[in-house]
N, C-alpha and C. Protein backbone atom coordinates (compact mmCIF):
# COMPACT_ATOMS: atom_id res chain seq x y z
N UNK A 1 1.16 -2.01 -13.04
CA UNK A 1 0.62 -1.68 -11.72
C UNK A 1 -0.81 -2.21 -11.63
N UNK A 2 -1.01 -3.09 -10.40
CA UNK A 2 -2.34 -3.35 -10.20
C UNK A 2 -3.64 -2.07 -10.25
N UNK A 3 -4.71 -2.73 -10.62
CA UNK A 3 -5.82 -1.49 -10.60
C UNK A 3 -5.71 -1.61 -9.21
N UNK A 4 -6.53 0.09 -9.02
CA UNK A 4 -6.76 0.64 -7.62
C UNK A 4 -8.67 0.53 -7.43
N UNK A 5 -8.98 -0.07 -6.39
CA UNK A 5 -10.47 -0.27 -6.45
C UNK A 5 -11.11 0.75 -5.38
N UNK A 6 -11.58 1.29 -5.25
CA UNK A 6 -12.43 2.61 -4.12
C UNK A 6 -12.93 1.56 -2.68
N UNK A 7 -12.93 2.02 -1.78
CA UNK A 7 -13.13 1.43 -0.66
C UNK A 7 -14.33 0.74 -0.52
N UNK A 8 -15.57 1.81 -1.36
CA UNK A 8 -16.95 1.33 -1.62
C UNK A 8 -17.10 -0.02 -2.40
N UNK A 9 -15.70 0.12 -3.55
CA UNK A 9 -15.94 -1.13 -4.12
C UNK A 9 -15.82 -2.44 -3.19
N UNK A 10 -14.62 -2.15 -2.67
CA UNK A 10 -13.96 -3.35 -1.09
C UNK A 10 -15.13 -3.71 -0.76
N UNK A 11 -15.66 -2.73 -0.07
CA UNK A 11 -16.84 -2.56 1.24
C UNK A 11 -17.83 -4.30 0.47
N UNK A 12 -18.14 -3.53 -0.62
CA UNK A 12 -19.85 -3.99 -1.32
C UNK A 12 -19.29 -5.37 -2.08
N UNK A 13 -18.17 -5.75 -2.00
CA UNK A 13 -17.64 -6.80 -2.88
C UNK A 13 -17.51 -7.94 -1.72
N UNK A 14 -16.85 -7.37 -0.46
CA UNK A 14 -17.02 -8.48 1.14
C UNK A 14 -18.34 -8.78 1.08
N UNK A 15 -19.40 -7.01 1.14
CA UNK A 15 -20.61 -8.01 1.47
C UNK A 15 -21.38 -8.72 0.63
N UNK A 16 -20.94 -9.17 0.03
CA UNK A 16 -21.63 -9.90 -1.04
C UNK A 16 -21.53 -11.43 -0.53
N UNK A 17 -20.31 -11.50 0.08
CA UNK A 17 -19.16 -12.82 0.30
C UNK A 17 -20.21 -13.12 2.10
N UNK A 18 -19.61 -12.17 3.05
CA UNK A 18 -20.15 -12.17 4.09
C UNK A 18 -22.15 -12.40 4.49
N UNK A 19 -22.46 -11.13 4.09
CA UNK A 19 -23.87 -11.17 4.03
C UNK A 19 -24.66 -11.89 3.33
N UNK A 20 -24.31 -12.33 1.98
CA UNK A 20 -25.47 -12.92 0.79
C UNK A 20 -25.02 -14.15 0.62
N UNK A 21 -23.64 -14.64 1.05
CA UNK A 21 -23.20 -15.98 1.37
C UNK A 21 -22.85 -16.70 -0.17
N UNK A 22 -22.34 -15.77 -1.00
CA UNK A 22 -21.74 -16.10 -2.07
C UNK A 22 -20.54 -16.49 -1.83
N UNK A 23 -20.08 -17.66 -2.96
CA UNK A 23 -18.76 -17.87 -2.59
C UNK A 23 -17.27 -17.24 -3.07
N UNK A 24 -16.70 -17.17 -2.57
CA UNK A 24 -15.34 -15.92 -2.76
C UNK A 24 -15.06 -16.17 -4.14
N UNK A 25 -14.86 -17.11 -5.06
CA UNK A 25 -14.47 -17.28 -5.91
C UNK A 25 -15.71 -16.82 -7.13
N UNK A 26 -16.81 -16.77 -6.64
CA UNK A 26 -18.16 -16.59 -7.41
C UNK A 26 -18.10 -15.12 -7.83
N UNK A 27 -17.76 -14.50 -6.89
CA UNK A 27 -17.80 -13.35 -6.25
C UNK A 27 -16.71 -12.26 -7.18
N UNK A 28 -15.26 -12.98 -7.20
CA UNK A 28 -14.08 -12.90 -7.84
C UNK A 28 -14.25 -12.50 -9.69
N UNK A 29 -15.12 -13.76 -9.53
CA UNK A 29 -14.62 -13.40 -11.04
C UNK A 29 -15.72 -12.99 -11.59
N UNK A 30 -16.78 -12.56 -10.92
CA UNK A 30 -18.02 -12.09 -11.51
C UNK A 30 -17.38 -10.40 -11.41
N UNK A 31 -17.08 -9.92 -10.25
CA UNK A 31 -16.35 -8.44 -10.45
C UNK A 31 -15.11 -8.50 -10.96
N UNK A 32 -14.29 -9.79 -11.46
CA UNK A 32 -13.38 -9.62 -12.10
C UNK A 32 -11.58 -8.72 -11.57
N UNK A 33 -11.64 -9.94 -9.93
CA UNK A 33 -10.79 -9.12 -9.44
C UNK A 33 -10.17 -10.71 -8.85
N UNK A 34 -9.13 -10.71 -8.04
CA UNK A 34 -8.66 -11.88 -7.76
C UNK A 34 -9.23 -12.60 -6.59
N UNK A 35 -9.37 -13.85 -6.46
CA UNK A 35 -9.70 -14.13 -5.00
C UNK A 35 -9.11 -13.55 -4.24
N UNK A 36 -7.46 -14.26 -4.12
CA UNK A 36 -7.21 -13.87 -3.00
C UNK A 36 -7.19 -11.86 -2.56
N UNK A 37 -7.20 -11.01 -3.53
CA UNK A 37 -7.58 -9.22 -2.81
C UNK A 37 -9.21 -9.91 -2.32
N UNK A 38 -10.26 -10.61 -2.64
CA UNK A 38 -11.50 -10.28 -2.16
C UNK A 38 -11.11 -11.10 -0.60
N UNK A 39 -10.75 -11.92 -0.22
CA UNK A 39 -10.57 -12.56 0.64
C UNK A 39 -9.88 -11.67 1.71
N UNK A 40 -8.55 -10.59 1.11
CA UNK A 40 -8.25 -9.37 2.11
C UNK A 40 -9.37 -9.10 1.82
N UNK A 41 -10.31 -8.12 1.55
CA UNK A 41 -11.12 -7.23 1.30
C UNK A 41 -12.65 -7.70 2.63
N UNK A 42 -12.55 -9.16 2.55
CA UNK A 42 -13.41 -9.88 3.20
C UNK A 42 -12.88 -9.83 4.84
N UNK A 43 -11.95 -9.83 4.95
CA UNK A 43 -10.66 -9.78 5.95
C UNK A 43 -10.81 -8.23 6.73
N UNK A 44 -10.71 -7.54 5.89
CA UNK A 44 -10.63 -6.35 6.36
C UNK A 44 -12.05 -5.50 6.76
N UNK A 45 -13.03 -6.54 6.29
CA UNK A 45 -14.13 -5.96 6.14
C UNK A 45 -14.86 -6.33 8.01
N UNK A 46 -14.52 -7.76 8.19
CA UNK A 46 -14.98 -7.94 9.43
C UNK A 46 -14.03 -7.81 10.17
N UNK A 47 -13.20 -6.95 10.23
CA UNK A 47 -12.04 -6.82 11.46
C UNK A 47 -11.55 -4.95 10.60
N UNK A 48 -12.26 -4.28 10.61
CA UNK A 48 -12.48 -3.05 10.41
C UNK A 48 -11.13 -2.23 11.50
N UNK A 49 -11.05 -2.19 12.54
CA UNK A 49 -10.08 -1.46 13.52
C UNK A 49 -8.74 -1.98 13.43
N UNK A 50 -8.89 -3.66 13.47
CA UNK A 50 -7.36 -3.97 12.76
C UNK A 50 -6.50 -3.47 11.74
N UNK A 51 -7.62 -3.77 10.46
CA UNK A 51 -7.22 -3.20 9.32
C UNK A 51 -6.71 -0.86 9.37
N UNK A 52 -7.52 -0.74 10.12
CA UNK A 52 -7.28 0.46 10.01
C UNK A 52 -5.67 0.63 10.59
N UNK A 53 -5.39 -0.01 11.80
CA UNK A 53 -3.86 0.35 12.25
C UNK A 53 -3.08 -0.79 11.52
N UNK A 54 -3.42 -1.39 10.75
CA UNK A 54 -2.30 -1.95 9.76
C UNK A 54 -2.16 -0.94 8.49
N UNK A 55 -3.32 -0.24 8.39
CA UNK A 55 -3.03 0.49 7.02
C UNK A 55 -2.35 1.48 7.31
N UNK A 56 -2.63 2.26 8.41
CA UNK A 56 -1.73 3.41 8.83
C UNK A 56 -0.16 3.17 9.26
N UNK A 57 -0.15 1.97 9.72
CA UNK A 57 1.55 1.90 9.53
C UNK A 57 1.86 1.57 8.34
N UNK A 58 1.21 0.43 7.36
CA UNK A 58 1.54 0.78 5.82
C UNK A 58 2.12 2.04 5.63
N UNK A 59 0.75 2.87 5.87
CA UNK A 59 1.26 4.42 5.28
C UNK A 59 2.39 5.09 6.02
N UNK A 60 2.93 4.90 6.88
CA UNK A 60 3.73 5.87 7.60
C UNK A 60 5.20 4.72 7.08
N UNK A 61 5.03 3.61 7.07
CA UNK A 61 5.99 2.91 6.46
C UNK A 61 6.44 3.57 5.08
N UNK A 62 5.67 3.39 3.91
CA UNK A 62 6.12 3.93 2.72
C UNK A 62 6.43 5.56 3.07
N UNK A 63 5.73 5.87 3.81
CA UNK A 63 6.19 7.40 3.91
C UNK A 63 7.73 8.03 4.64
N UNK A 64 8.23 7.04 5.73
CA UNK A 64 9.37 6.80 5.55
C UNK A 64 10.54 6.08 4.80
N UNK A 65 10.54 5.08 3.89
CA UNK A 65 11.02 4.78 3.06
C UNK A 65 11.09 5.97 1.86
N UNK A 66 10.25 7.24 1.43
CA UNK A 66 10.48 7.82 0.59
C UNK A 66 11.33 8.90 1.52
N UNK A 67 10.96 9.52 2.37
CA UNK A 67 11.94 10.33 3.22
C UNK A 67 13.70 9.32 3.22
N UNK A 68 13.70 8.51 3.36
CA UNK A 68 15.02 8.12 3.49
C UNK A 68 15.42 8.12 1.88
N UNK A 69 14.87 7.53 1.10
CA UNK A 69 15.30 7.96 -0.23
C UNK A 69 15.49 8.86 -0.58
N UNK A 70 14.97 9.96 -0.22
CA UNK A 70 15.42 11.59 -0.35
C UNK A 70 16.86 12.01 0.33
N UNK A 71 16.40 11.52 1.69
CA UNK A 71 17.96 12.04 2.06
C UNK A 71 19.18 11.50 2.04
N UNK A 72 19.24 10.00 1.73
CA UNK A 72 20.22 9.34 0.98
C UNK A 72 20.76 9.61 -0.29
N UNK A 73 19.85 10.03 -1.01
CA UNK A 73 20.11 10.93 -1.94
C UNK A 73 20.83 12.51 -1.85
N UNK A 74 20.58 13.22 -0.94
CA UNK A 74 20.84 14.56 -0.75
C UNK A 74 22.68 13.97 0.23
N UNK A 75 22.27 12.93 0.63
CA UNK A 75 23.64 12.91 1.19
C UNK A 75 24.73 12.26 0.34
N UNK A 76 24.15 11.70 -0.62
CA UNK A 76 25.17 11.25 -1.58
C UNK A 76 25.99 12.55 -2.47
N UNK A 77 24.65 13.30 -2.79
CA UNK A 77 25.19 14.83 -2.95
C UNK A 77 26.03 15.81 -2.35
N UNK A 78 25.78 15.71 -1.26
CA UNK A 78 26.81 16.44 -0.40
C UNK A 78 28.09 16.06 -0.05
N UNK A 79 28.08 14.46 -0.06
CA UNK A 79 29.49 13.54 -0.13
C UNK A 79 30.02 14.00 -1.20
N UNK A 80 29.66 14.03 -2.55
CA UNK A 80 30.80 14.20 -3.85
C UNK A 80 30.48 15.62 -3.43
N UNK A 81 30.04 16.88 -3.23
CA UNK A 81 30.16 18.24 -2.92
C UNK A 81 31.59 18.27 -2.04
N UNK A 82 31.59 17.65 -1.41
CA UNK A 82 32.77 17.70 -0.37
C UNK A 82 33.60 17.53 -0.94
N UNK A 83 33.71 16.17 -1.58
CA UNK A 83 35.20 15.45 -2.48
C UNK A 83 35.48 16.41 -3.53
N UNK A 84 34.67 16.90 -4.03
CA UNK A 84 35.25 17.96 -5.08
C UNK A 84 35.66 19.38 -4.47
N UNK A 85 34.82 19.84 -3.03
CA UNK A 85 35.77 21.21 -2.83
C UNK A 85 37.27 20.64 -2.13
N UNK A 86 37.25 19.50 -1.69
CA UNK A 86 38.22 18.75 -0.52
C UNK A 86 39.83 18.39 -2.00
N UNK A 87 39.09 18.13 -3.14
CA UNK A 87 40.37 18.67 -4.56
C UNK A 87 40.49 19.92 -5.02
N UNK A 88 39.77 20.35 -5.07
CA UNK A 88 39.88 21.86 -5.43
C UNK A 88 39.53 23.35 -4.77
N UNK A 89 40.12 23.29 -3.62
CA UNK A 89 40.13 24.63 -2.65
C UNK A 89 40.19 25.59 -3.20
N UNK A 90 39.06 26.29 -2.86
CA UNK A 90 38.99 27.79 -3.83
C UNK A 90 38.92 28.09 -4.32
């Protein structure tokens, strides 16, 4: 699993790129992270409101994908629940 970096890190790693006019790749491997996340990070940094309603459907995305995994699950359960009282009544 990729590391997880704090938003502050995002934030202060764009402006480095944006404001101080370092170059993305300078930038990269001096904090030791990939171009292309600083380039999102750079991305997200000057388009702030975009990024926010892309992240929130991210989140409501994975958050339905685990709800359907649950109940695909619970219904697979209840399918063989059936098939077994539907052989053996009573």
């Amino acid at each position: 699993m990729p590391p997880r970096y704090t938003d502050e890190f995002k934030q202060e790693a764009a402006k480095q790129v944006t404001q101080y006019n370092y170059p993305i790749k300078e930038v990269a491997e001096r904090l030791g992270v990939h171009a292309d996340s600083l380039k999102k990070w750079v991305k997200q940094y000057k388009h702030p409101k975009e990024f926010g309603q892309q992240q929130a459907s991210n989140d409501e995305i994975r958050r339905l994908r685990a709800e359907l995994k649950r109940v695909t699950e619970e219904r697979d359960i209840l399918k063989k629940a059936a098939a077994y009282f539907a052989r053996n009544p009573g």
